[in-house]
Protein backbone atom coordinates (compact mmCIF):
# COMPACT_ATOMS: atom_id res chain seq x y z
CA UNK A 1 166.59 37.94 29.68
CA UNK A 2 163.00 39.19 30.44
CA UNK A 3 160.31 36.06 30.94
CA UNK A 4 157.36 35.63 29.49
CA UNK A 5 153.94 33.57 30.48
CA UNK A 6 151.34 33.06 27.59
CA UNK A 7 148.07 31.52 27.84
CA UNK A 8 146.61 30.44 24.17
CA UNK A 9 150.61 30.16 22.78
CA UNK A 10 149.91 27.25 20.62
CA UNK A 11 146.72 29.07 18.72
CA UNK A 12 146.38 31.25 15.60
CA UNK A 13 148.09 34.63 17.15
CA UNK A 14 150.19 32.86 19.38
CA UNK A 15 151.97 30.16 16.91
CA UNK A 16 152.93 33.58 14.93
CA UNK A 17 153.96 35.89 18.26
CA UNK A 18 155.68 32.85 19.90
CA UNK A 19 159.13 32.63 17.08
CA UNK A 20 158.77 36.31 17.01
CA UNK A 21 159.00 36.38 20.67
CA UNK A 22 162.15 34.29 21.14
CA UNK A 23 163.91 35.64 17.95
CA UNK A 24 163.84 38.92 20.34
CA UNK A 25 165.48 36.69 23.03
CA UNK A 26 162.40 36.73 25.56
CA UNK A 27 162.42 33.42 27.99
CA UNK A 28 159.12 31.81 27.00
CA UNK A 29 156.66 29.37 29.35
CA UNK A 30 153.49 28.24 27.63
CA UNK A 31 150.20 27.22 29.75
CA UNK A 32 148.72 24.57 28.29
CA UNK A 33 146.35 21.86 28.91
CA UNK A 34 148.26 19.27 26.78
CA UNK A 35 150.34 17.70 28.85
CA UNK A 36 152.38 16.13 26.12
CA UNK A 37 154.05 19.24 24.68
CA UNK A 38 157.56 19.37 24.61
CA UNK A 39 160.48 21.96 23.65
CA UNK A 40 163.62 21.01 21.86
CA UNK A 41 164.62 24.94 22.54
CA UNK A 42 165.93 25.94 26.00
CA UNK A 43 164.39 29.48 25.19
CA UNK A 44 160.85 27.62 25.08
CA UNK A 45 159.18 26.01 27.70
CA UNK A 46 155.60 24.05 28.11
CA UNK A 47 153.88 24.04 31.73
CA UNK A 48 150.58 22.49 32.61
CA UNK A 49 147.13 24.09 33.70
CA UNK A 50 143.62 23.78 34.10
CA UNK A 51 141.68 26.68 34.28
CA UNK A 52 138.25 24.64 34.47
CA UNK A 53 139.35 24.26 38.21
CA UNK A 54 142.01 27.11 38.41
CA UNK A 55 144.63 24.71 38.82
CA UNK A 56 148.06 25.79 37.52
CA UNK A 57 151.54 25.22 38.72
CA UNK A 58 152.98 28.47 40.66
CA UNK A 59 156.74 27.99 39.40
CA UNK A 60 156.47 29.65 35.63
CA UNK A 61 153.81 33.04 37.63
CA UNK A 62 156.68 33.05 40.24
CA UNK A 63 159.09 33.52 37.47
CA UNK A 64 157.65 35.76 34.63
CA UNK A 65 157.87 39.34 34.07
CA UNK A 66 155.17 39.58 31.78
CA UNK A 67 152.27 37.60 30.99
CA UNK A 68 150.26 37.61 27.50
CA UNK A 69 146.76 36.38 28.02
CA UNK A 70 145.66 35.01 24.62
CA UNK A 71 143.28 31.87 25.67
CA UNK A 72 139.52 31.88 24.61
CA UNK A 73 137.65 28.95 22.49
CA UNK A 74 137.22 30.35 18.53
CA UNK A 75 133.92 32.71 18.63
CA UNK A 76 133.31 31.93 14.58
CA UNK A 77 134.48 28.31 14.65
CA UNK A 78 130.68 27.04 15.60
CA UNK A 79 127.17 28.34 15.53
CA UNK A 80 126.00 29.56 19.07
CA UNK A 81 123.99 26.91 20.82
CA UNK A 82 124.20 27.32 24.99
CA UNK A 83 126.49 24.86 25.29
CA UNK A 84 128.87 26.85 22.85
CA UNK A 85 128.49 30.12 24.26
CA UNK A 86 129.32 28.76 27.99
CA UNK A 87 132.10 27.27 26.13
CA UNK A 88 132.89 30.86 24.48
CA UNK A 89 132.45 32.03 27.88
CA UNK A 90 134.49 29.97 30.35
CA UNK A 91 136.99 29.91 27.91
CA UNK A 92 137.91 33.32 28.83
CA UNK A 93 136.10 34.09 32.27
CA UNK A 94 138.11 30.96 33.91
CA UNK A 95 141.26 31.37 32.76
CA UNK A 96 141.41 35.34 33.34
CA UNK A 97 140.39 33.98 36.68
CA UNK A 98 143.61 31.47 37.01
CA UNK A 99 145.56 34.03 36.08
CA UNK A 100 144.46 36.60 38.71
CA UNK A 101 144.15 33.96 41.45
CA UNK A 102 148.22 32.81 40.67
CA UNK A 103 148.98 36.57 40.80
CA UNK A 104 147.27 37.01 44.60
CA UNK A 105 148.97 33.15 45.79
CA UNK A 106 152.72 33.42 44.45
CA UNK A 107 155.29 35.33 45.42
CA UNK A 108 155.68 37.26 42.10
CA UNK A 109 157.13 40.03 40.26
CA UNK A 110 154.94 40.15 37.20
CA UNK A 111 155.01 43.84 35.75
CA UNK A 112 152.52 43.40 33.42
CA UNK A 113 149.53 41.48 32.23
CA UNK A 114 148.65 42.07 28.17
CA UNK A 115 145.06 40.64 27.51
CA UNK A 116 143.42 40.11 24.07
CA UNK A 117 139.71 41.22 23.69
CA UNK A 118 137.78 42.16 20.29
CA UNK A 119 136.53 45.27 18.76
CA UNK A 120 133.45 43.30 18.94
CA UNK A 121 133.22 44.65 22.49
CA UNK A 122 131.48 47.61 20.96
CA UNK A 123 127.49 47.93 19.93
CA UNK A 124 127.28 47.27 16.20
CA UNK A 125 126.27 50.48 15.08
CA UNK A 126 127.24 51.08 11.46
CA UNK A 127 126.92 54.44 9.68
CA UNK A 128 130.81 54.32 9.53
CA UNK A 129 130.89 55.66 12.96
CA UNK A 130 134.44 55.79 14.65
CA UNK A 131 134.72 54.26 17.73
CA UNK A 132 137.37 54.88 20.30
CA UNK A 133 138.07 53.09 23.59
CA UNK A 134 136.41 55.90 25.09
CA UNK A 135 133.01 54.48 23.23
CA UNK A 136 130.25 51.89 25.34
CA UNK A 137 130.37 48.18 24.90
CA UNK A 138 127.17 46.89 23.23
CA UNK A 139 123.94 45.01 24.82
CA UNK A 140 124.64 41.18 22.67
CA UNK A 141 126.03 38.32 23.62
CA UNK A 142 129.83 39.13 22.16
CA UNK A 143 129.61 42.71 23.87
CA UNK A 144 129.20 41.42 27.30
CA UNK A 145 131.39 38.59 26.42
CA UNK A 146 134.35 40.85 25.87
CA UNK A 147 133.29 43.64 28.73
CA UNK A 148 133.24 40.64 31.45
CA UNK A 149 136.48 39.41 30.24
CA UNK A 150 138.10 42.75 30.14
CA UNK A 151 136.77 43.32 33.99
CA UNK A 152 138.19 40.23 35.07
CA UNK A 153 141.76 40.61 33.87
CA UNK A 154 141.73 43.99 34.54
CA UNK A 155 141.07 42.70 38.63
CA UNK A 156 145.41 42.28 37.99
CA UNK A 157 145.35 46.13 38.76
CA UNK A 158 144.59 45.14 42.52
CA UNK A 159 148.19 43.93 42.75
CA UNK A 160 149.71 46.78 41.29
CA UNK A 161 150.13 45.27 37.85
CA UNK A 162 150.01 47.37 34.19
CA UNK A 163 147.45 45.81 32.77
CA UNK A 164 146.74 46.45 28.60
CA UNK A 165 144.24 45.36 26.55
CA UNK A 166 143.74 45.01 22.93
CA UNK A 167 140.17 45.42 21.37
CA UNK A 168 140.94 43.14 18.33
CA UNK A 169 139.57 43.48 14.69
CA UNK A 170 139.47 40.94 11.99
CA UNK A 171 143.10 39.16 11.98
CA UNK A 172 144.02 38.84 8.59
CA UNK A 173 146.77 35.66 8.50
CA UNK A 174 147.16 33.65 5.43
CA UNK A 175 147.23 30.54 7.41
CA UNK A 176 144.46 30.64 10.14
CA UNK A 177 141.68 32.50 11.64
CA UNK A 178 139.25 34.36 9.49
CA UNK A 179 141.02 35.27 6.47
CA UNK A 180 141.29 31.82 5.21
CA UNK A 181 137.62 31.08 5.75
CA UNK A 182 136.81 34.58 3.97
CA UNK A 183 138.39 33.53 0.75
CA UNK A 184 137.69 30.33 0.56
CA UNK A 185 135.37 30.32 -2.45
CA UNK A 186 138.14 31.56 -4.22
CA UNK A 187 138.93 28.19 -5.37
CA UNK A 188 136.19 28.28 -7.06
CA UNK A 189 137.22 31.78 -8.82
CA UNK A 190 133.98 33.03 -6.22
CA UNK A 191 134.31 36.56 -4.39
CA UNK A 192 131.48 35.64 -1.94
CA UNK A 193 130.50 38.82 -0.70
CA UNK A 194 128.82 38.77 2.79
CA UNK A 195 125.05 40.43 2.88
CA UNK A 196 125.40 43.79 1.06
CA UNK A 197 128.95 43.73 1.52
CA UNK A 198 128.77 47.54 2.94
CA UNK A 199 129.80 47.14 5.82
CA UNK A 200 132.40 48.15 8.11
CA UNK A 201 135.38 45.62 8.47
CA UNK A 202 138.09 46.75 11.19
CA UNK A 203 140.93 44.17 10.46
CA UNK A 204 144.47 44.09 11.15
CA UNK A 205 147.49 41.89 9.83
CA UNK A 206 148.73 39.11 11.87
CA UNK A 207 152.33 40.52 12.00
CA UNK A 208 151.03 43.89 13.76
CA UNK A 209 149.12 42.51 15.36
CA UNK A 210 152.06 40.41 17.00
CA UNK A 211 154.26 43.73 16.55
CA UNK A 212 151.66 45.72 19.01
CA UNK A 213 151.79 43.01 21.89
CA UNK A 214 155.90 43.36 22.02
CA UNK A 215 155.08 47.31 21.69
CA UNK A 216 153.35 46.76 25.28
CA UNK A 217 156.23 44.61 26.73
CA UNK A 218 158.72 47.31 25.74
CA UNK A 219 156.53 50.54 26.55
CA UNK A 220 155.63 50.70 29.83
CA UNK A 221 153.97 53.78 29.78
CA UNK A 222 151.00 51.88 27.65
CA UNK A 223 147.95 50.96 29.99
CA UNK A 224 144.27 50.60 29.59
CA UNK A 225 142.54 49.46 26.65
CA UNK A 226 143.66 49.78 22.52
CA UNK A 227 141.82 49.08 19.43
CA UNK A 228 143.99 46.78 17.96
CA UNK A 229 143.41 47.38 14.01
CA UNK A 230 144.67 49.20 11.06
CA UNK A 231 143.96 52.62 10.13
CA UNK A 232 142.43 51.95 6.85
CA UNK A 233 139.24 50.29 7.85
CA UNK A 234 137.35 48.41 4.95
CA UNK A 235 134.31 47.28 3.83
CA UNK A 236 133.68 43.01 3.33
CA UNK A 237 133.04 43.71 -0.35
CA UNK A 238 136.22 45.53 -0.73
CA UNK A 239 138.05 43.24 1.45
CA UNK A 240 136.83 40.13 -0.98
CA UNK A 241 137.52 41.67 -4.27
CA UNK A 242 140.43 42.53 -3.40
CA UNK A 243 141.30 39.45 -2.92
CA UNK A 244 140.10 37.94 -5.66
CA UNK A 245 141.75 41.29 -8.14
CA UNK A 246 144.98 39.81 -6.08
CA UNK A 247 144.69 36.05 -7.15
CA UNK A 248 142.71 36.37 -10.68
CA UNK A 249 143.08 39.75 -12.12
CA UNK A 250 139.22 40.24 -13.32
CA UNK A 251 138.79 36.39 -14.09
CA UNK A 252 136.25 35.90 -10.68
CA UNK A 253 132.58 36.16 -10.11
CA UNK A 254 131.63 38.74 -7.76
CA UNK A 255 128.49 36.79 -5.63
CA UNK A 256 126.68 38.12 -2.43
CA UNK A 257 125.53 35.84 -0.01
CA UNK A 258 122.03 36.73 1.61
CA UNK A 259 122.09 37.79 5.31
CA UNK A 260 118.94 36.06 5.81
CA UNK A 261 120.74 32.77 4.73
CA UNK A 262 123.42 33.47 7.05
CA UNK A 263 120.93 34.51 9.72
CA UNK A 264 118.80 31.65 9.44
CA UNK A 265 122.22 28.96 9.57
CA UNK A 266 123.73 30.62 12.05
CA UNK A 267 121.52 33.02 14.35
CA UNK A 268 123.50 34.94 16.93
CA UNK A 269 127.14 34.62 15.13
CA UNK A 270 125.85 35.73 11.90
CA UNK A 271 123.92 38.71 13.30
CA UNK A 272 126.67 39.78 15.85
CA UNK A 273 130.08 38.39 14.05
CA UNK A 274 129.93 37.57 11.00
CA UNK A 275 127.60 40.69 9.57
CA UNK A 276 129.18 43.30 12.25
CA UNK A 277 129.37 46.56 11.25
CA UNK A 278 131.87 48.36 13.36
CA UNK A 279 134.61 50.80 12.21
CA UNK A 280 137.10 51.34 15.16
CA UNK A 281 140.16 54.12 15.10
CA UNK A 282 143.86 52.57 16.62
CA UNK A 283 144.50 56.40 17.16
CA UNK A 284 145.15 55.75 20.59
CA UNK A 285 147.50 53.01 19.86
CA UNK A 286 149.16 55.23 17.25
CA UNK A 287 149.85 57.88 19.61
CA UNK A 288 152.31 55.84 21.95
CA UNK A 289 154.57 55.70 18.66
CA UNK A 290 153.42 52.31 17.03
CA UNK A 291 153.67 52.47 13.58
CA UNK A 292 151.65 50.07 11.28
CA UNK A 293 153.70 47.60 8.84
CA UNK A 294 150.58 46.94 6.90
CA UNK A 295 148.20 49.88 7.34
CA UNK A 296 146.62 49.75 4.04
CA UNK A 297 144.51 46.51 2.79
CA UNK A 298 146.56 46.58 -0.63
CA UNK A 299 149.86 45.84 0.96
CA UNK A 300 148.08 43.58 3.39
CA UNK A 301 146.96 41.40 0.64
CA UNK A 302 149.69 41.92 -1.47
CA UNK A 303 152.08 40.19 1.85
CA UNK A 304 148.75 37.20 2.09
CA UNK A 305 148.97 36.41 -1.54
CA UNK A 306 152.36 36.26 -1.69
CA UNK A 307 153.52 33.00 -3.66
C-alpha cells in the first residue's frame, strides 16, 4: 500500500481527490495546521505543521512515497491589498519551502513530489493564442506568483525526486471554487457575463482534474510541467449561457458586467484573474495517455447541473 503526503487535503481539490484517493487504497497523511482534525478511517491520517516557521513533524516525509502539494490561500477569494498578496504569496513560497527542507532533513524515500500551479502562470495575451508549457510566464503579479512557486518545488529535483507540475485552469466543481461564484446570479434567472464575455476561459472539471494527479502517481515516466485543462477551451459568455440554457431553457437574462466596474472594485484580480484571457492546450498531458472524462463544456455542465 503506496503512502501518500498532501498539503491543502482539506480544500476545494483536495476534499474531492482525498475519497478518490483512498477508494484506490493509497495510505493517506494530511498536513494541516488544525490541530484538532481527526480520522475515524485507519486509511486516513491528520499530522500537524506550520509552514510560517517550517516546522513539521518528520514521521509522515519519512514515510510517504509520494507527496501532492496542493496548499496556497484562494487567489479570487479577496481583492489584492499587500497584505493579501504576501498572504497569496507565503501561502505557497513557505510551504513549498517545508516541503523541500523535510525532504533534505529525513531519511526518506519519497519518489515523487506533484505540485499544483495555474495556467495563470502565463502572460495574458488573448487572440486565442495556444499556449504550451514550452510558452514564457507573464510580467503580473499572478505570473511571478506561480513561476516562484514552481522554482521552489521544483528545488525537490536536487534530491533526485520526479517532480510534476500542473498549470491549472478554471476548476469547474459544483460545490466550491469558481464555478459556484460564476453562476451565482443564476438565482436570479441572471447569466452575468464578465466584460465582453470574449474571452478565453481554460477550465477543467474537478473529477479530471483529480483523475490527472493519480495519472502522475501511477506514470512515472510524467515529469516537468502540464497544463492541467480540457481540450475544448471556452469563452466566459459561452461558459455562462450555458449554464443558464442548462438550468432555464431560454427563460434567463443574458447581462454583461462592465470591466471597468470590475476593475475599479477589484484592481489587480479583476485585471489579471478574473478578466484573463488565456487559452492553454493539455496536449502534452494528452500525450502520456490521459484521457479526459469531461472534455467538452456540454457534458461538463450537464455532470454540474445534475439534480
Amino acid at each position: 500500500m503506496k503512502n501518500i503526503l498532501i498539503t491543502g487535503g482539506t480544500g476545494s481539490i483536495g476534499s474531492h481527490l482525498v475519497p478518490m484517493l483512498l477508494a484506490k487504497g493509497f495510505q493517506i497523511t494530511i498536513l494541516t495546521r488544525n490541530t484538532s482534525l481527526n480520522s475515524s478511517l485507519p486509511q486516513l491520517k491528520y499530522s500537524p505543521w506550520n509552514p510560517d516557521n517550517l516546522a513539521y513533524d518528520k514521521k509522515p516525509f519519512e514515510e510517504c512515497d509520494y507527496i501532492i502539494h496542493l496548499a496556497g490561500a484562494n487567489i479570487a477569494e479577496k481583492k489584492w491589498t499587500e497584505k493579501r498578496k504576501v498572504i497569496l504569496c507565503q501561502s505557497r513560497i513557505r510551504s513549498s519551502e517545508t516541503i523541500i527542507k523535510a525532504l533534505a532533513e529525513t531519511n526518506n524515500h519519497t519518489y515523487a513530489i506533484i505540485s499544483a500551479s495555474g495556467i495563470n502562470y502565463y502572460a495574458n495575451k488573448g487572440n486565442n493564442q495556444l499556449l504550451t508549457e514550452e510558452d514564457f510566464p507573464g510580467e503580473g503579479f499572478l505570473s511571478k506568483l506561480c513561476a516562484d512557486w514552481e522554482n521552489k518545488i521544483s528545488e525537490a529535483k536536487a534530491f533526485s525526486k520526479r517532480v510534476v507540475i500542473f498549470r491549472t485552469g478554471v476548476v469547474l466543481d459544483k460545490k466550491s471554487g469558481a464555478y459556484p461564484k460564476l453562476i451565482a446570479p443564476l438565482k436570479f434567472r441572471i447569466a452575468a457575463v464578465i466584460g465582453g464575455g470574449k474571452q478565453a476561459v481554460s477550465w477543467i472539471h474537478i473529477h479530471d482534474l483529480c483523475r490527472a494527479y493519480i495519472h502522475a502517481i501511477e506514470n512515472d515516466s510524467m515529469e516537468g510541467s502540464f497544463n492541467a485543462c480540457a481540450p475544448e477551451i471556452t469563452t466566459n459568455e459561452k461558459l455562462m449561457v450555458s449554464a443558464a440554457h442548462k438550468k432555464f431553457g431560454n427563460a434567463f437574462l443574458k447581462f454583461h458586467v462592465p470591466s471597468f466596474l470590475l476593475k475599479m472594485a477589484l484592481g489587480e484580480l479583476a485585471e489579471e484573474a478574473i478578466l484573463a484571457d488565456i487559452s492553454a492546450s493539455p496536449q502534452k498531458l494528452r500525450n502520456t495517455g490521459f484521457r479526459f472524462e469531461y472534455g467538452s463544456l456540454e457534458k461538463a455542465i450537464e455532470n454540474l447541473e445534475e439534480k
